[in-house]
Protein backbone atom coordinates (compact mmCIF):
# COMPACT_ATOMS: atom_id res chain seq x y z
CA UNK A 1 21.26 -14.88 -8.63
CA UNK A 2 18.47 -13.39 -10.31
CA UNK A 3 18.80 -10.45 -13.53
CA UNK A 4 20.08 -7.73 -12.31
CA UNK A 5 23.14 -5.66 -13.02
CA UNK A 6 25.80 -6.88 -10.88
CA UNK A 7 24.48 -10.77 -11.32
CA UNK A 8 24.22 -10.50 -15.08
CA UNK A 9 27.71 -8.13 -15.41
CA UNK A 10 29.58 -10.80 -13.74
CA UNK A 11 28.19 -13.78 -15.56
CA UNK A 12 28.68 -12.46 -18.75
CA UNK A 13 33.02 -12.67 -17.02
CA UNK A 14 32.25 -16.09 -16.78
CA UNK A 15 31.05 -16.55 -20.52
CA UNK A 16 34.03 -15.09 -21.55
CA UNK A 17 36.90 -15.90 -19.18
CA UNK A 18 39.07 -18.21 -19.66
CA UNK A 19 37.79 -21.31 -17.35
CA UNK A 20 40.82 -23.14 -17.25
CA UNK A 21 42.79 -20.50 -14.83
CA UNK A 22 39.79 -18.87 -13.49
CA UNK A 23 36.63 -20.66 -11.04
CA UNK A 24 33.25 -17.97 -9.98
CA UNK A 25 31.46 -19.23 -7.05
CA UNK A 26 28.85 -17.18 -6.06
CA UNK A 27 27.50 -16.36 -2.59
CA UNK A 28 23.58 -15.44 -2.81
CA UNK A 29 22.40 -13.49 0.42
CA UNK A 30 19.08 -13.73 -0.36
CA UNK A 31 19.64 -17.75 0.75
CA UNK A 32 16.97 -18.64 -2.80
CA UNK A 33 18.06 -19.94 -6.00
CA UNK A 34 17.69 -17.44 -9.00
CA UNK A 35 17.04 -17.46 -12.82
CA UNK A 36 21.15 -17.50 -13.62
CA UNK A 37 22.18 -20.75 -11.51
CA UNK A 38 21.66 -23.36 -13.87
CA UNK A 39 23.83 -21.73 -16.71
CA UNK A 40 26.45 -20.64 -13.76
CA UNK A 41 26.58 -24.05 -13.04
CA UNK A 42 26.99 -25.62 -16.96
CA UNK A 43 29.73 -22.52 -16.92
CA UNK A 44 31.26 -24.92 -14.17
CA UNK A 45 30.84 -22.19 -11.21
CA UNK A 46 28.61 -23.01 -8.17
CA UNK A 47 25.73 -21.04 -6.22
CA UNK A 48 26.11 -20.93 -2.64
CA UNK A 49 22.73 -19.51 -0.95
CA UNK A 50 23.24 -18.19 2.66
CA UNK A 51 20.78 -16.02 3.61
CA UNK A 52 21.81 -12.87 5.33
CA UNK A 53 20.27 -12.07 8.91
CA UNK A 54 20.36 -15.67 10.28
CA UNK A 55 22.34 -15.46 13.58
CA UNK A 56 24.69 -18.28 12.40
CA UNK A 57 25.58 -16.28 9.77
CA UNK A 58 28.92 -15.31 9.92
CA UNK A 59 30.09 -18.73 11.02
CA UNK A 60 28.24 -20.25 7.93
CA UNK A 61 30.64 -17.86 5.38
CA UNK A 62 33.70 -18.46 7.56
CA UNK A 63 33.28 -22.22 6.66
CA UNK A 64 32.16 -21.38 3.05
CA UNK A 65 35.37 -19.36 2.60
CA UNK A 66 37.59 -22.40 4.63
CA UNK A 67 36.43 -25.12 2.48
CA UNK A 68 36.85 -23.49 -0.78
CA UNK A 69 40.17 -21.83 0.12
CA UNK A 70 39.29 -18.66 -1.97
CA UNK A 71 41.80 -16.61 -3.41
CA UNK A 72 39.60 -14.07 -4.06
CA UNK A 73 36.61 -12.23 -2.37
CA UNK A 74 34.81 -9.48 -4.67
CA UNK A 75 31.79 -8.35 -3.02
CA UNK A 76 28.72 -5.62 -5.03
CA UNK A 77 27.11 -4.46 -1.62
CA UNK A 78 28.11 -1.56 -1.00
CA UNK A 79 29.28 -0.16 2.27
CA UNK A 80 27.92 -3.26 3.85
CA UNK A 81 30.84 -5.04 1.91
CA UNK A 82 32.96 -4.02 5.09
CA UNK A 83 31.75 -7.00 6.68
CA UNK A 84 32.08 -9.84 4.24
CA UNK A 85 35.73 -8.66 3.59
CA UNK A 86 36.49 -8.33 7.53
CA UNK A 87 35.28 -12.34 7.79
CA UNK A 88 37.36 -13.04 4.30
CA UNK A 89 40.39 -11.55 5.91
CA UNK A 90 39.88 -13.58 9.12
CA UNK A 91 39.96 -16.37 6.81
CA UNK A 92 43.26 -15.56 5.14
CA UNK A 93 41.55 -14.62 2.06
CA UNK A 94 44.52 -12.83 0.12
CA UNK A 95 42.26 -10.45 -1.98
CA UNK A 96 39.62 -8.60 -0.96
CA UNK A 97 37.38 -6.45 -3.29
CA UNK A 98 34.67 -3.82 -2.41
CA UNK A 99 33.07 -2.96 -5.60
CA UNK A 100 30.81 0.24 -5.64
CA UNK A 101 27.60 -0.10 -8.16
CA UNK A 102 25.83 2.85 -7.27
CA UNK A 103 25.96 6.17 -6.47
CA UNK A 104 24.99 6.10 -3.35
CA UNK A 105 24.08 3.71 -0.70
CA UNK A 106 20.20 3.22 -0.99
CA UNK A 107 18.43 2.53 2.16
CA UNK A 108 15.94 -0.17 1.64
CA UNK A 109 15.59 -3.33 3.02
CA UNK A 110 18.18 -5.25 0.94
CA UNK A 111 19.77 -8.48 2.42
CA UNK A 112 22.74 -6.72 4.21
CA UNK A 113 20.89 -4.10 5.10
CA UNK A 114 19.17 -6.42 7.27
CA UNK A 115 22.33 -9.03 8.27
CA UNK A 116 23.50 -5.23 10.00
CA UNK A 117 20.61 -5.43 11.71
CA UNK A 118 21.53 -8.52 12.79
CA UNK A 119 25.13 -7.84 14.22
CA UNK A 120 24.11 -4.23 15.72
CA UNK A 121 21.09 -2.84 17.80
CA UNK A 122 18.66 -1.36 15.27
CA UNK A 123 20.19 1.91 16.95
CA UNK A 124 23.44 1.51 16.30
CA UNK A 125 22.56 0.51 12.44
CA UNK A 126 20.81 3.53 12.04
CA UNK A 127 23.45 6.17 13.03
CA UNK A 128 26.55 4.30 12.63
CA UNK A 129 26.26 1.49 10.78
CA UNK A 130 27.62 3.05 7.82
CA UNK A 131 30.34 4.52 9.38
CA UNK A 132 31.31 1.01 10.36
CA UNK A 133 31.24 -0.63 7.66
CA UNK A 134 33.22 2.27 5.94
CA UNK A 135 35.59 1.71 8.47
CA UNK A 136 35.98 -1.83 7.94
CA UNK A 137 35.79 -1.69 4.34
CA UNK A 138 39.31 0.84 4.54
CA UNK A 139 40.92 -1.41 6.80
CA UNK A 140 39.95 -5.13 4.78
CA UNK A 141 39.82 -4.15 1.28
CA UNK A 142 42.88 -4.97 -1.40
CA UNK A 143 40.70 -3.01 -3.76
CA UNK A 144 38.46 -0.61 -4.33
CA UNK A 145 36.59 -0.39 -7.17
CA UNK A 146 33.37 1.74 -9.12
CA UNK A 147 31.52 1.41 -11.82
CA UNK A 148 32.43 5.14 -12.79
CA UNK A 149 34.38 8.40 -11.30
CA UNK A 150 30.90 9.42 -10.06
CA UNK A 151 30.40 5.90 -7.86
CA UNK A 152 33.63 6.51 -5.97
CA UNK A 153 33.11 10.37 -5.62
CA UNK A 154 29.76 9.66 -3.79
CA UNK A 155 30.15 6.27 -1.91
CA UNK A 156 34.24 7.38 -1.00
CA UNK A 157 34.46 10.69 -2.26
CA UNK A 158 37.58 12.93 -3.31
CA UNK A 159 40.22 10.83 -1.36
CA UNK A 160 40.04 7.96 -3.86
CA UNK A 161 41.81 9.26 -6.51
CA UNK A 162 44.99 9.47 -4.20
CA UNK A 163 44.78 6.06 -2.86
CA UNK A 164 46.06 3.12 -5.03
CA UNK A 165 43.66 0.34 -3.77
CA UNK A 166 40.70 2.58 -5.76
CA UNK A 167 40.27 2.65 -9.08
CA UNK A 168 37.16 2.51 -12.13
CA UNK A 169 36.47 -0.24 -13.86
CA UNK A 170 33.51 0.46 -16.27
CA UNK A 171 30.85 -2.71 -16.25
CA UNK A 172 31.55 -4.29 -19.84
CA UNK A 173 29.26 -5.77 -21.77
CA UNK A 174 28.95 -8.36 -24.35
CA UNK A 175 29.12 -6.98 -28.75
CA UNK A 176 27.81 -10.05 -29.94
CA UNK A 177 24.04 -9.22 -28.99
CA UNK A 178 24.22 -5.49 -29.86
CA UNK A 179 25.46 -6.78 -33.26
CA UNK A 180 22.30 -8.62 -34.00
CA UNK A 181 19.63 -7.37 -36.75
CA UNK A 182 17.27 -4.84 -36.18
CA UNK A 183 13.94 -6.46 -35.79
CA UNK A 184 11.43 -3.63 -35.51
CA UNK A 185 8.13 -5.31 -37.22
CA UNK A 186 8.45 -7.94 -35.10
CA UNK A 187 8.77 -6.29 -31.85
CA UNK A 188 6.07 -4.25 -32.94
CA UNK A 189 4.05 -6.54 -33.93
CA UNK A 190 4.58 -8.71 -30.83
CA UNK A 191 3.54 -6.05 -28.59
CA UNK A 192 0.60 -5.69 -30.56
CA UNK A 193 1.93 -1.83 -31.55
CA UNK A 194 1.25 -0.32 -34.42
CA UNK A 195 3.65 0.54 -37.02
CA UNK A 196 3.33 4.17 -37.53
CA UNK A 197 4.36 6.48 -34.36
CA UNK A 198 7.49 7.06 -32.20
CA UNK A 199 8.20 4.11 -29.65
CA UNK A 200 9.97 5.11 -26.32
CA UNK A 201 11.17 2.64 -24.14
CA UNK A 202 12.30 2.14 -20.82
CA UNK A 203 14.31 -0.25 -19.12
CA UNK A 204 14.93 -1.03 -15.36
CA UNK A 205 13.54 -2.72 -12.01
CA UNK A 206 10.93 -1.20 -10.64
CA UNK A 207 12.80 0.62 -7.82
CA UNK A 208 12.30 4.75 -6.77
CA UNK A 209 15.57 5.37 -8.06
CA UNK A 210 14.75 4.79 -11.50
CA UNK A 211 11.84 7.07 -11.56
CA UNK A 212 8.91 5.18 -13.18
CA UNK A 213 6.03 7.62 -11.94
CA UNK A 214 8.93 10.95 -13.72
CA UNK A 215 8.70 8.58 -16.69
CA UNK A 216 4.95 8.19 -17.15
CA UNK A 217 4.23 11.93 -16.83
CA UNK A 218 7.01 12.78 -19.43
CA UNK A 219 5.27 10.52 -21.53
CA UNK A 220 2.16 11.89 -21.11
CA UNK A 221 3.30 15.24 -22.55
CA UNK A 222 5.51 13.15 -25.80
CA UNK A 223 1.49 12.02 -26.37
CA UNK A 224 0.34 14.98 -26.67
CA UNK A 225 2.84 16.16 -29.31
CA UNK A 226 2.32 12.73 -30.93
CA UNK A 227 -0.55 10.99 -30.14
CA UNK A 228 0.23 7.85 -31.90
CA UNK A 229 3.41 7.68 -29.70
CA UNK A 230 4.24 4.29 -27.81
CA UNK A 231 6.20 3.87 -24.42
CA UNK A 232 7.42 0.29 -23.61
CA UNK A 233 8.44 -0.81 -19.89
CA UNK A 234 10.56 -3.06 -19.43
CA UNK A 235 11.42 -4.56 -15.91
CA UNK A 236 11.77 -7.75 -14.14
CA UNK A 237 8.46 -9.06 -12.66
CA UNK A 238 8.40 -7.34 -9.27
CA UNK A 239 9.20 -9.33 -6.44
CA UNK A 240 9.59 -7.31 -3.26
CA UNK A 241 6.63 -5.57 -1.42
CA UNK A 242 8.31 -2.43 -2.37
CA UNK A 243 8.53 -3.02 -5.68
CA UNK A 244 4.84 -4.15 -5.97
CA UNK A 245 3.17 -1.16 -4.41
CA UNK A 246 5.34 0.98 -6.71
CA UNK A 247 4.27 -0.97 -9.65
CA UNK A 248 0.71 -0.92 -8.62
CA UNK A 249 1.41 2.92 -8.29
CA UNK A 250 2.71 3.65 -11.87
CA UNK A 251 -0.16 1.61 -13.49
CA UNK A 252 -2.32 3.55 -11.12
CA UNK A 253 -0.99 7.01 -12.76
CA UNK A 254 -1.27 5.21 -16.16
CA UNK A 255 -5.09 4.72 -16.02
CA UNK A 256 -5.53 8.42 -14.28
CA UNK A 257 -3.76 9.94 -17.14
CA UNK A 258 -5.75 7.97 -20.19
CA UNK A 259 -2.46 6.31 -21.01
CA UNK A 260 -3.37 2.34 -20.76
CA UNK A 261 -3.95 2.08 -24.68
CA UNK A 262 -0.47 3.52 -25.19
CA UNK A 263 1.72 1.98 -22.07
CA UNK A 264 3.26 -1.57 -22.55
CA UNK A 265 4.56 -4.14 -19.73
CA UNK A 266 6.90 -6.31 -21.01
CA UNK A 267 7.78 -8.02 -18.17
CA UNK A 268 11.23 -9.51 -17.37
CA UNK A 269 13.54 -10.29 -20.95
CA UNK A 270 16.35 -11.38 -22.08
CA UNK A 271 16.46 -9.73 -25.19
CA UNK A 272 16.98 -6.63 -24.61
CA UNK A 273 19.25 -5.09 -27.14
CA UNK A 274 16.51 -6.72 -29.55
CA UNK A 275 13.86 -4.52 -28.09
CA UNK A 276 16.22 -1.05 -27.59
CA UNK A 277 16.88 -1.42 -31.09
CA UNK A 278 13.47 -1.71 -32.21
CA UNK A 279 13.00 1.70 -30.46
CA UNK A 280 13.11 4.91 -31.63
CA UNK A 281 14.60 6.77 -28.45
CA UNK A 282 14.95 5.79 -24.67
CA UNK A 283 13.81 7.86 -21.78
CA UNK A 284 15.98 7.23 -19.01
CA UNK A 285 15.00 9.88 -15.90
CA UNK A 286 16.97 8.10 -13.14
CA UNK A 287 17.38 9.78 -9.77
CA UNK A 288 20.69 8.35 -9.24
CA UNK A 289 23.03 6.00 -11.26
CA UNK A 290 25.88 4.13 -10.59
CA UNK A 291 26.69 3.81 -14.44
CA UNK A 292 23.55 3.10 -16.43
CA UNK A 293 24.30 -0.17 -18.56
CA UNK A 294 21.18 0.45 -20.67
CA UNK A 295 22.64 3.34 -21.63
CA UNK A 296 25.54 1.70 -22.86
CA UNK A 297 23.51 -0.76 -24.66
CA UNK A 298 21.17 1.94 -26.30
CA UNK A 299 24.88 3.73 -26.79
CA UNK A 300 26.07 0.43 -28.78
CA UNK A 301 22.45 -0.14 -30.27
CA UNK A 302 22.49 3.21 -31.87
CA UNK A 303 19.07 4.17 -30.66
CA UNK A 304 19.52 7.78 -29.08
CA UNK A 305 19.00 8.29 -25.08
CA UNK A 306 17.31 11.15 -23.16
CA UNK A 307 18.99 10.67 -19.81
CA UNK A 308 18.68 12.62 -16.44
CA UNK A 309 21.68 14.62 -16.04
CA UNK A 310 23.22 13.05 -13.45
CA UNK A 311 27.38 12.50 -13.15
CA UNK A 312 27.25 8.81 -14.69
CA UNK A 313 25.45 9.81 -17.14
CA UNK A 314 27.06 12.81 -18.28
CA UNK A 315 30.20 10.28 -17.76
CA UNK A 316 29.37 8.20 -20.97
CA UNK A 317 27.88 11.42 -23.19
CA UNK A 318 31.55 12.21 -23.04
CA UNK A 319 32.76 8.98 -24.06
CA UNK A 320 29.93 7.70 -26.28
CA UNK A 321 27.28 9.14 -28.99
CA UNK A 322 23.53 9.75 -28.71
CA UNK A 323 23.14 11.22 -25.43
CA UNK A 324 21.42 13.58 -23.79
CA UNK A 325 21.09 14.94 -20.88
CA UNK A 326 18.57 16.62 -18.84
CA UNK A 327 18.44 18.13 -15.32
CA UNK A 328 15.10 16.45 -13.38
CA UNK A 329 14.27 20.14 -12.49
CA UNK A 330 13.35 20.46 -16.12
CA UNK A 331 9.37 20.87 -17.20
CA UNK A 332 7.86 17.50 -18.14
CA UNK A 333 6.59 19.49 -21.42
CA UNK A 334 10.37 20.02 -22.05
CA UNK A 335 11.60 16.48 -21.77
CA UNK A 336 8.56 15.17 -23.91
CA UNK A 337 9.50 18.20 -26.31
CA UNK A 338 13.00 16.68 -26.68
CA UNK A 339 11.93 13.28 -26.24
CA UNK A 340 9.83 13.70 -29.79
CA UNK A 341 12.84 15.81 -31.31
CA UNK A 342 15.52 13.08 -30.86
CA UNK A 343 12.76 10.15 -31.81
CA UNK A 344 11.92 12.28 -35.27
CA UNK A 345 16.00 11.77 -35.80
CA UNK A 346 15.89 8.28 -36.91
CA UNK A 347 19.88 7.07 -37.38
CA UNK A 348 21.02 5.54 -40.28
CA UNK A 349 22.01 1.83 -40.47
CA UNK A 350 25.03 3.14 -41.13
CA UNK A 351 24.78 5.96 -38.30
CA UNK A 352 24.12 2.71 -35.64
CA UNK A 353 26.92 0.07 -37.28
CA UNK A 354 29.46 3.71 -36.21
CA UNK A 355 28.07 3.39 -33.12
CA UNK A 356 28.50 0.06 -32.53
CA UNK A 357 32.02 0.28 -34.47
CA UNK A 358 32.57 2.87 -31.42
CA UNK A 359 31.33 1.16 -28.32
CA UNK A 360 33.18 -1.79 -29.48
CA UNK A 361 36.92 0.55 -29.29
CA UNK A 362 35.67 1.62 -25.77
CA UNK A 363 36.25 1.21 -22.39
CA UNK A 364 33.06 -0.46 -22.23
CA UNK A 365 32.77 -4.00 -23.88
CA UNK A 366 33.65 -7.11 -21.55
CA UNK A 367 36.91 -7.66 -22.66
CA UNK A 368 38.08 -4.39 -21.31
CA UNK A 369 36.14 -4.78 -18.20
CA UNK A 370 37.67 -8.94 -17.97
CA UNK A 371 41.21 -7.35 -18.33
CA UNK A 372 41.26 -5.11 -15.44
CA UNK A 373 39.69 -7.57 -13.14
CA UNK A 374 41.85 -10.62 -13.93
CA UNK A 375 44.78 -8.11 -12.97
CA UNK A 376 42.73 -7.11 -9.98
CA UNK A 377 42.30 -10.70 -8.98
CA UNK A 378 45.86 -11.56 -9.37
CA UNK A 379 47.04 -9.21 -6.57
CA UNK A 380 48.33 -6.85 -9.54
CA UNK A 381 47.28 -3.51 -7.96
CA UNK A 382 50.04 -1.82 -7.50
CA UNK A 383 51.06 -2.01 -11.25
CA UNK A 384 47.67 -1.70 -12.78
């Protein structure tokens, strides 16, 4: 249970929900503990590690799910969910949810990437592993559920919107952070940045999808339009041998481009709403998105976004303020041109309290997202 979206999403439901009718216990494939178990557990929920790919795998869950007599099973991975809710219905789990946080299945070496491995010949994985777990997943899943209209298009396409186990339910975050002060000295000042110039900032894992090496050469060309410009990264520490050699990749094409003096690391935070409000406009060039929750929290923070033009994206322009999009076939001299124009048009405090006055009458905050899961959870489906 380390930071990332679907870990930090869900505990923020446990913050808020109410504890007395609901219980989160969390199963963590990766079989390590993680930076969020000690407050899950003073939230009164537990962390279960079983590592995916052991051989006595399955068996291990089945008694898991036995012991704690589950009502519920609401699994983030994907097509690879097929399997978890095939055991949970063996088990006489009553509810079973497949919850789709991306836009499309991203072949890496995650955990159940490798637990298929495990049950089928590295063959068999390769060319129909998918198609098994899809197959699965539509026979054991209650409920079927995306982050956004363009998460089910891609990972279930068209169909969904005629069958009443699918349905969005947009990750919902917490107002009571976006509502705090704007603290843009001290940001600056921590990150040893100076106070005149444009700051850009970034925020995600180190992962292909979200585009680092795009990022560094757009910023390259917002520098030479403004030289005293800024760019601040922010992503977890990387862990993964993937996510090392890309890191050591983008700091690679910082030093060939003369960029060190102007390219921050923050490494991994916890405030970040403190530090997207401190900045004057976020570059955001993903390849693919399931949602984009920085987005939302730049959306909610006021602080205008220069996103890829991708369908999630596009999906909260139309629902929120102070975003753009961009198609990734666009000139880096074009996205650092508009980059520089939206950073030049500082909002208002009272431009960013309407924004935040606006994401909090959204579809976006926690409560919203808390509401249509609880129903979920209940077995209320049919009338939600």
């Amino acid at each position: 249970m380390g930071r990332g979206g679907a870990e930090m999403r869900t505990v923020e439901l446990l913050r808020n929900i109410d504890r007395r009718r609901y219980r989160f216990d969390f199963c963590a494939l990766s079989g390590l503990n993680g930076e969020l178990d000690a407050e899950i557990r003073d939230l009164d929920g537990e962390v279960h590690p079983l590592r995916a790919g052991r051989r006595d795998f399955a068996r291990r869950f089945e008694h898991l799910l036995r012991r704690g007599r589950y009502d519920v099973v609401h699994s983030h991975l994907h097509y690879h969910s097929g399997y978890l809710l095939r055991l949970a219905a063996r088990c006489g789990v009553p509810v079973r949810v497949a919850h789709f946080r991306n836009a499309r299945a991203q072949r890496c070496g995650t955990p159940m990437r490798r637990l298929a491995r495990s049950l089928l010949s590295p063959v068999v994985e390769r060319f129909a592993g998918d198609r098994v777990m899809r197959r699965w997943m539509d026979r054991y899943a209650t409920d079927i559920l995306g982050v956004s209209r363009a998460a089910l298009d891609s990972a279930w396409g068209p169909r969904w919107r005629s069958d009443p186990r699918c349905r969005v339910v947009y990750d919902g975050l917490e107002s009571a952070p976006l509502a705090a002060a704007r603290d843009v000295a001290g940001v600056r000042r921590e990150f040893g940045l100076a106070e005149d110039g444009p700051l850009c900032i970034h925020v995600g894992r180190m992962t292909q999808q979200k585009n680092h090496l795009r990022l560094v050469s757009i910023f390259r060309e917002v520098c030479r339009r403004e030289p005293a410009a800024r760019l601040l990264i922010v992503s977890r520490t990387a862990v993964s041998r993937n996510e090392k050699a890309l890191e050591r990749s983008v700091r690679r094409r910082i030093d060939e481009l003369a960029l060190g003096d102007r390219v921050v690391f923050s490494g991994e935070r916890t405030d970040v709403p403190r530090l997207i409000k401190a900045a004057d406009v976020l570059i955001f060039p993903s390849i693919i998105e399931g949602l984009g929750d920085v987005v939302l929290e730049s959306c909610a923070c006021g602080t205008p976004v220069l996103g890829s033009d991708v369908p999630s994206i596009r999906e909260i322009a139309g629902r929120l303020g102070g975003v753009r999009c961009l198609p990734l076939s666009e000139s880096d001299a074009k996205w650092g041109e508009l980059a520089v124009a939206m950073a030049a048009e500082a909002p208002s405090a009272e431009q960013r309290r309407a924004a935040l006055e606006a994401f909090i009458l959204s579809e976006f905050t926690v409560e919203k997202c808390m509401e249509s899961l609880c129903r979920i959870w209940r077995g209320g489906a049919a009338d939600a």
